[in-house]
C-alpha atoms as a PDB file:
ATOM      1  CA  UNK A   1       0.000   0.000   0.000  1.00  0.00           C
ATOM      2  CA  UNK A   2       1.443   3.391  -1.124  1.00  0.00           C
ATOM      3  CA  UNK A   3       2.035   5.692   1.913  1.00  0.00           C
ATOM      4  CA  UNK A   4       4.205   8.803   2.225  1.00  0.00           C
ATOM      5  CA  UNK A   5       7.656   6.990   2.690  1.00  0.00           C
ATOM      6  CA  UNK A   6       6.438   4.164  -0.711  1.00  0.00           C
ATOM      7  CA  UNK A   7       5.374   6.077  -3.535  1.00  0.00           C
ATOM      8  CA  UNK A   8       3.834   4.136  -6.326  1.00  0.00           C
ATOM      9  CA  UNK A   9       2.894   5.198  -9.437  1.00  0.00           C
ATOM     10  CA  UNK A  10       0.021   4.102 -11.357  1.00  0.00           C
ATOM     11  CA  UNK A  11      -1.339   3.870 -15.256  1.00  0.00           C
ATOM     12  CA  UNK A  12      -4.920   4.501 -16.606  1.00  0.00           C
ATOM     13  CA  UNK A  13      -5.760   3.681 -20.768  1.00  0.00           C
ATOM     14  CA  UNK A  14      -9.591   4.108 -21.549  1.00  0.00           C
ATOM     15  CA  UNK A  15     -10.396   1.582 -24.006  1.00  0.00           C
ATOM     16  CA  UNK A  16     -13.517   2.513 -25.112  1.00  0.00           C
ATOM     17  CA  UNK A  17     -15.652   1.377 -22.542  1.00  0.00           C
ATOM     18  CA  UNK A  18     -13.946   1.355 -19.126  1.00  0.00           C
ATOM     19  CA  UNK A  19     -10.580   2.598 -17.771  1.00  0.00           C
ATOM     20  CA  UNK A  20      -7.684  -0.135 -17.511  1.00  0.00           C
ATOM     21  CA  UNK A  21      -5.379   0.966 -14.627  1.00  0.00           C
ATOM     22  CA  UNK A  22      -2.680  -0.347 -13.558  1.00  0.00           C
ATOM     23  CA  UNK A  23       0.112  -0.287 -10.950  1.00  0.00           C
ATOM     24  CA  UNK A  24       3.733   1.342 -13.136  1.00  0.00           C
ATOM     25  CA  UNK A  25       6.260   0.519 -10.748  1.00  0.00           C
ATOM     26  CA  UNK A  26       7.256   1.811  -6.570  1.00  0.00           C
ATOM     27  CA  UNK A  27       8.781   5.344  -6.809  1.00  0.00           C
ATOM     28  CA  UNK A  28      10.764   5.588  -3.429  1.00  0.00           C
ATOM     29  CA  UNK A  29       9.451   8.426  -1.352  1.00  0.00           C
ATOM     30  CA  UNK A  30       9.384  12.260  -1.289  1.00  0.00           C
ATOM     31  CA  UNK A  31      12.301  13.955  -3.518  1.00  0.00           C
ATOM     32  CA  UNK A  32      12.783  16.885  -1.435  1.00  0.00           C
ATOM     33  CA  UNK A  33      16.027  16.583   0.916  1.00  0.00           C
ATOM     34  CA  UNK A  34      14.822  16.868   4.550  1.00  0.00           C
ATOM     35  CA  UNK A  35      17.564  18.610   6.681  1.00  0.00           C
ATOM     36  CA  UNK A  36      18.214  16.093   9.521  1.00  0.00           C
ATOM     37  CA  UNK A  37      16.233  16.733  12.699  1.00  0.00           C
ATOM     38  CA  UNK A  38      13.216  18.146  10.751  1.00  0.00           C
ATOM     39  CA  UNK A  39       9.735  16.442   9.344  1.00  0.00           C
ATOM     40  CA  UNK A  40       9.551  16.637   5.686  1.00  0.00           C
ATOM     41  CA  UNK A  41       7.017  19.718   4.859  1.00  0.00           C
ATOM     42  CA  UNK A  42       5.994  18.065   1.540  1.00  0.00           C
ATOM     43  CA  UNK A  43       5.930  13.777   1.862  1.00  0.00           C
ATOM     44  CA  UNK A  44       3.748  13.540  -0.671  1.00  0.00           C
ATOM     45  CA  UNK A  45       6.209  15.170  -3.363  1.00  0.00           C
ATOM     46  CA  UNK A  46       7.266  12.248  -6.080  1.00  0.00           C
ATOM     47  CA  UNK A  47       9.839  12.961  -8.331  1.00  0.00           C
ATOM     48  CA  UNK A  48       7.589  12.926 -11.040  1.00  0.00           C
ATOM     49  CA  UNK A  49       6.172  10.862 -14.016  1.00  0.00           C
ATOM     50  CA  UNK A  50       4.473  12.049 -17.340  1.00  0.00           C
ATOM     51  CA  UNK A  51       3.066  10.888 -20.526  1.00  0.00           C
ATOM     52  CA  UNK A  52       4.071  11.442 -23.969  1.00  0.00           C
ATOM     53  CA  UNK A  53       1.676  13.682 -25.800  1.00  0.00           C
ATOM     54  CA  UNK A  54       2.209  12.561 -29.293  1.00  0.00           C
ATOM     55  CA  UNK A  55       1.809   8.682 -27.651  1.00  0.00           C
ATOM     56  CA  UNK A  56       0.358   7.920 -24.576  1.00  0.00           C
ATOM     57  CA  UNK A  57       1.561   4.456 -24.448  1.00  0.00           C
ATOM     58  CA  UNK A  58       5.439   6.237 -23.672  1.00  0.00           C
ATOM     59  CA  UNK A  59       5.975   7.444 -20.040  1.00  0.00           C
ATOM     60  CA  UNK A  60       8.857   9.325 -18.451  1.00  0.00           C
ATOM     61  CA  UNK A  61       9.382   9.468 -14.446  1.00  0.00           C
ATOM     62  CA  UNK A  62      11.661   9.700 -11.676  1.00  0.00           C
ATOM     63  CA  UNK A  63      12.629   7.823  -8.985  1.00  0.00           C
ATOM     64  CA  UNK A  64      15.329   6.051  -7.420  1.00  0.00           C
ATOM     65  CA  UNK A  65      16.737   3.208  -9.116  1.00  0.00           C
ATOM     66  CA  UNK A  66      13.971   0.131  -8.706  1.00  0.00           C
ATOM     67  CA  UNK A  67      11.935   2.609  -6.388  1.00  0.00           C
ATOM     68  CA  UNK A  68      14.753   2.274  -3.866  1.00  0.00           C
ATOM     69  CA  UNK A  69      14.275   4.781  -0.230  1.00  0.00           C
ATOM     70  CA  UNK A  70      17.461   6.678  -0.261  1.00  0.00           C
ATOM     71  CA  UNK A  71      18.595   7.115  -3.542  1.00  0.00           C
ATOM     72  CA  UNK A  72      19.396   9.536  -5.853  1.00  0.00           C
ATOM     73  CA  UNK A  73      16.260   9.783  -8.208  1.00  0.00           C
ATOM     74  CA  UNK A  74      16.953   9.348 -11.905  1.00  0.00           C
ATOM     75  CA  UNK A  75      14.903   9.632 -14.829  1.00  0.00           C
ATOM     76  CA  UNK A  76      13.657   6.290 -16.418  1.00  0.00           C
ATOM     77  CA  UNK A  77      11.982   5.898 -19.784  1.00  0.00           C
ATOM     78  CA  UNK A  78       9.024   3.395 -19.598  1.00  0.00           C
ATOM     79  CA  UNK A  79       6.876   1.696 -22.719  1.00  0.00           C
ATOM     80  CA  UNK A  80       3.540  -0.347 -23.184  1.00  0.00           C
ATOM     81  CA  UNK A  81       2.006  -2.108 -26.016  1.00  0.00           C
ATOM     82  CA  UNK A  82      -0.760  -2.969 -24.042  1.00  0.00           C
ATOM     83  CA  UNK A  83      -2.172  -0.285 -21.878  1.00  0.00           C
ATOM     84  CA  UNK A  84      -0.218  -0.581 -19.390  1.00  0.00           C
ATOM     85  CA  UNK A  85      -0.504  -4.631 -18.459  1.00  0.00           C
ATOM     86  CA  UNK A  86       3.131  -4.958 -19.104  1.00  0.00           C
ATOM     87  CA  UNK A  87       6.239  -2.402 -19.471  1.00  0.00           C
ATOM     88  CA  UNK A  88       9.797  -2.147 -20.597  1.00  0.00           C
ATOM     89  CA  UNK A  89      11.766   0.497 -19.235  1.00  0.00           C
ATOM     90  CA  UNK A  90      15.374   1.927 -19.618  1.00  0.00           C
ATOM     91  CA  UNK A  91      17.269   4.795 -17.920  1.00  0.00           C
ATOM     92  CA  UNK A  92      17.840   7.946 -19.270  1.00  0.00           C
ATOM     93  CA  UNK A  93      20.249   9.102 -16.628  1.00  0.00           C
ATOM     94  CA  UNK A  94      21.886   6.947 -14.368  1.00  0.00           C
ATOM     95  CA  UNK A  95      24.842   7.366 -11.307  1.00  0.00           C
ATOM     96  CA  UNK A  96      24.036  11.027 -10.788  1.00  0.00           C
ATOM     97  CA  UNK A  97      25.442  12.902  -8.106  1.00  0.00           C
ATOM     98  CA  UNK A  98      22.163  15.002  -7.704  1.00  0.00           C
ATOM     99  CA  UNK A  99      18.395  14.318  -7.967  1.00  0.00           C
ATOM    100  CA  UNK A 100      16.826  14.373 -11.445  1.00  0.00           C
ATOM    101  CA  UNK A 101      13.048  15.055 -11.286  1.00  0.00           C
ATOM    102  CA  UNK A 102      10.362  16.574 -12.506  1.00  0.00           C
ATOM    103  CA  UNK A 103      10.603  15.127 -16.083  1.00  0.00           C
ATOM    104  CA  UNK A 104       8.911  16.888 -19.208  1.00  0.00           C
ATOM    105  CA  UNK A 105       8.088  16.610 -22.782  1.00  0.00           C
ATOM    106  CA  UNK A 106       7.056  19.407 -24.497  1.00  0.00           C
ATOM    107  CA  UNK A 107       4.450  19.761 -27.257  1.00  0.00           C
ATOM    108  CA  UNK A 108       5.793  20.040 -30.892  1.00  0.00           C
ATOM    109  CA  UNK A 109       5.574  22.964 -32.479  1.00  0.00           C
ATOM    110  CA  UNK A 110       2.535  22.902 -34.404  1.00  0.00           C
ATOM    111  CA  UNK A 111       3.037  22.671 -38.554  1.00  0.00           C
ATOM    112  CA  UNK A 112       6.244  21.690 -37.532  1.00  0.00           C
ATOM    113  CA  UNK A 113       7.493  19.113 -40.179  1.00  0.00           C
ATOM    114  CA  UNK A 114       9.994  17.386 -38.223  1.00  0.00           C
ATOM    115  CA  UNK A 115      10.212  17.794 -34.484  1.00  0.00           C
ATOM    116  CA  UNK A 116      12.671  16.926 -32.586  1.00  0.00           C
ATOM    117  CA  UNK A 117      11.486  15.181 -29.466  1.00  0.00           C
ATOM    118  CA  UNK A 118      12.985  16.676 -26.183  1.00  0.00           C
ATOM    119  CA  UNK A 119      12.567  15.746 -22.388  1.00  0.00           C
ATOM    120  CA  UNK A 120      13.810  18.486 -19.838  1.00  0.00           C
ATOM    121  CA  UNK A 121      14.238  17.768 -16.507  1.00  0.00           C
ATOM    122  CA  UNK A 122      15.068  19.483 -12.703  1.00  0.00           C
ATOM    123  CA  UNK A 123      18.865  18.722 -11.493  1.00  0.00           C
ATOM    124  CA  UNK A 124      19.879  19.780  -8.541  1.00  0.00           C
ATOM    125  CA  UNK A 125      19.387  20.364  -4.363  1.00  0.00           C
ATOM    126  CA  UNK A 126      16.065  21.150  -3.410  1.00  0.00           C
ATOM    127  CA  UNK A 127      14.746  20.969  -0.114  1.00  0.00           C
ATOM    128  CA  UNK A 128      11.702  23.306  -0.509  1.00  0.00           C
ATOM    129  CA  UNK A 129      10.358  25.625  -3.292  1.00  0.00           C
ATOM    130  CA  UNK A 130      11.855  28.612  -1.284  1.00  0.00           C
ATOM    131  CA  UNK A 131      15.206  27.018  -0.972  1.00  0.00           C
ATOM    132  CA  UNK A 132      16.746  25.230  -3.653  1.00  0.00           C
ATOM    133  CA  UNK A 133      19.571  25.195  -5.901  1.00  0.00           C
ATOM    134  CA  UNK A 134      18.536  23.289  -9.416  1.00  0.00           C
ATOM    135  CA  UNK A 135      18.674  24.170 -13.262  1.00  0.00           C
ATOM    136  CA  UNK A 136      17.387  22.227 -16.302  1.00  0.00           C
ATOM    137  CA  UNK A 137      19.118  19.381 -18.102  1.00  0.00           C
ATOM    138  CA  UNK A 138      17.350  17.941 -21.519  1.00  0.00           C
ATOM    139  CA  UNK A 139      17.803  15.500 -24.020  1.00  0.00           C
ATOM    140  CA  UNK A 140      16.930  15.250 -27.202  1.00  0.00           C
ATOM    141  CA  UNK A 141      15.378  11.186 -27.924  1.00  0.00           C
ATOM    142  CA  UNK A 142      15.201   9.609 -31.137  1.00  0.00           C
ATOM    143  CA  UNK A 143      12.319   9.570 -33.605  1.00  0.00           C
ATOM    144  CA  UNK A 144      10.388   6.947 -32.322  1.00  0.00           C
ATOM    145  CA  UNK A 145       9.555   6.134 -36.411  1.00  0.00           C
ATOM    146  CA  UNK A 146      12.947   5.061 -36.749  1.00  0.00           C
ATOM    147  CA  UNK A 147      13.293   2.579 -34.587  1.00  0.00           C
ATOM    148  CA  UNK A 148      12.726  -1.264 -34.871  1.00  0.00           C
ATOM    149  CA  UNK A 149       9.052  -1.690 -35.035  1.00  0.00           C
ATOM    150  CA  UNK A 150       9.284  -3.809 -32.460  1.00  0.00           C
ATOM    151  CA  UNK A 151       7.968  -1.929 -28.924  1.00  0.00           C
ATOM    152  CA  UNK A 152       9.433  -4.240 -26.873  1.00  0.00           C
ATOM    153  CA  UNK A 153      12.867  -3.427 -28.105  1.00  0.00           C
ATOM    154  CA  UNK A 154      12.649   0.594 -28.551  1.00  0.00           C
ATOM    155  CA  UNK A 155      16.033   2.528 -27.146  1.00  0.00           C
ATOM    156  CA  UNK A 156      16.062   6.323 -26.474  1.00  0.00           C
ATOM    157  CA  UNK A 157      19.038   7.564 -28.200  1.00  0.00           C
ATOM    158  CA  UNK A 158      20.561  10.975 -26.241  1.00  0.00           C
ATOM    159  CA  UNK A 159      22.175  13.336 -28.220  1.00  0.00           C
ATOM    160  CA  UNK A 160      25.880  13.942 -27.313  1.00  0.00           C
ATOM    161  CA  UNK A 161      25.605  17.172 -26.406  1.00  0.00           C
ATOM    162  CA  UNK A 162      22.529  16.874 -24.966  1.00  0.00           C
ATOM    163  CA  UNK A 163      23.925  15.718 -21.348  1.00  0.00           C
ATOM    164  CA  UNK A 164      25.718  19.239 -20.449  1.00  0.00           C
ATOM    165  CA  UNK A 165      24.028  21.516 -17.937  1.00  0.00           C
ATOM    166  CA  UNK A 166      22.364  24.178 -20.122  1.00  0.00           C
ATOM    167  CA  UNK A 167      20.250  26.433 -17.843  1.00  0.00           C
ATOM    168  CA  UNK A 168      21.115  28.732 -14.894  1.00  0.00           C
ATOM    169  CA  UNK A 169      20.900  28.193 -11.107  1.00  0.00           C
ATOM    170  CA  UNK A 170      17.922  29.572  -9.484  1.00  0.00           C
ATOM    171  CA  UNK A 171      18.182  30.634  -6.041  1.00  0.00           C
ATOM    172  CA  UNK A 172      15.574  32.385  -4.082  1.00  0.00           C
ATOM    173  CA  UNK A 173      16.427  34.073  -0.978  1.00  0.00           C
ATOM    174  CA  UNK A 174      13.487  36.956   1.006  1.00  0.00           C
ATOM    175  CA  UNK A 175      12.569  39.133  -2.266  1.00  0.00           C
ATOM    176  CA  UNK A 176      15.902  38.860  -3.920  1.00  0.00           C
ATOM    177  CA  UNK A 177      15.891  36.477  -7.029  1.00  0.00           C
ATOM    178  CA  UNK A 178      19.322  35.891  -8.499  1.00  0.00           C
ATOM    179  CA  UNK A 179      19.946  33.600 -11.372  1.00  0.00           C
ATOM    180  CA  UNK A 180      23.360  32.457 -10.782  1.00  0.00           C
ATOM    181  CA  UNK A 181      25.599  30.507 -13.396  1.00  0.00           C
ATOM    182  CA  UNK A 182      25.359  26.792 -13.408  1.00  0.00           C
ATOM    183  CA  UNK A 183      27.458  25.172 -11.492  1.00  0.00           C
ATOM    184  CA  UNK A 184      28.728  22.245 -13.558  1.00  0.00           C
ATOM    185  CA  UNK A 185      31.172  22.006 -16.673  1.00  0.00           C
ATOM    186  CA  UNK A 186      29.655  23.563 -19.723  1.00  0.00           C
ATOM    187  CA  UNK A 187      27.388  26.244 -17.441  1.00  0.00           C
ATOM    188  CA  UNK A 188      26.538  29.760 -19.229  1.00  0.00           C
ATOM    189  CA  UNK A 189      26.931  32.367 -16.756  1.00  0.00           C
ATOM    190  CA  UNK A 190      24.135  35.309 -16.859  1.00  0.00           C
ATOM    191  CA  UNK A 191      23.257  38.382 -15.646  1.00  0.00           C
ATOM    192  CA  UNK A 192      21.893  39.174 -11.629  1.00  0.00           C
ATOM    193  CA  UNK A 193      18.789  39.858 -11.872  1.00  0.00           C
ATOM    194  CA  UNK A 194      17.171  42.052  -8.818  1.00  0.00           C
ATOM    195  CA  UNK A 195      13.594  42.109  -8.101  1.00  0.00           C
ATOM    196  CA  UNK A 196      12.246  45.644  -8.140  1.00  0.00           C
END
């Protein structure tokens, strides 16, 4: 049974006449890092898990590796061929030193002719959303046309380049917001901005 420490997340397929749902996989607990000596002000916080627009039957998340409590979360790709019954599932980042979460794929471009499919993601410390030190890593993931026709067997294929930090730090501190270069290898520094 899920509870605040054994996150699980669940699929749900409508098809046609009733929703199919079923059970994904355990997701560890909350993502936020609790300072020792304190309760965790947001337990029910995942690390996050969304669908594919352009096809449902893809799913990205986060947790720790095999739902693990303590871990660092990474993000997973996960497939069905049959709403959800069964899955096969791959990492897209794996060993970090930090938590990946919060995974996202944006919507192509409409009239676009050939999109490239991109999943960004939250990398960093975060204990609560006013006090947190992350930026955004993305990849860019094959065209799913490409590949073997075979679902089972589907690989996400990360660009190079893709795996560099590429956004600023974001710190938040009273009414002071400074963006703040990233911290890793590859980081673009930029401007301090003050609020008024």
């Amino acid at each position: 049974m899920p509870s605040d420490s054994d996150h699980r997340y669940y699929y749900a397929r409508w098809n046609g006449t009733k929703w199919i749902v079923n059970q994904m996989c355990a997701a560890g607990r909350w993502f936020p890092q609790t300072p020792p000596g304190t309760t965790e002000r947001e337990p029910q916080y995942s690390g996050g898990i969304i669908l594919n627009p352009q096809d449902p039957s893809e799913v990205f998340l986060s947790r720790p590796p095999n739902g693990t409590v303590g871990g660092v979360f990474e993000i997973e790709r996960w497939y069905t061929g049959d709403m959800g019954t069964t899955w096969t599932s791959e990492a897209i980042t794996s060993k970090s030193a930090k938590n990946n979460v919060r995974p996202i794929i944006p919507w192509a471009v409409p009239g676009q002719s050939n999109p490239r499919r991109s999943l960004l993601w939250m990398y960093g410390d975060y204990t609560h959303y006013t006090d947190f030190n992350t930026g955004i890593k993305y990849a860019f993931l094959s065209d799913p046309t490409l590949l073997s026709t075979s679902r089972t067997d589907r690989r996400v294929q990360v660009s190079p380049a893709s795996s560099r930090f590429s956004s600023p730090v974001f710190r938040f501190s009273g009414t002071d917001f400074n963006l703040k270069g990233a911290e890793e290898k590859g980081g673009m520094p930029v401007l301090r901005l003050q609020a008024p």
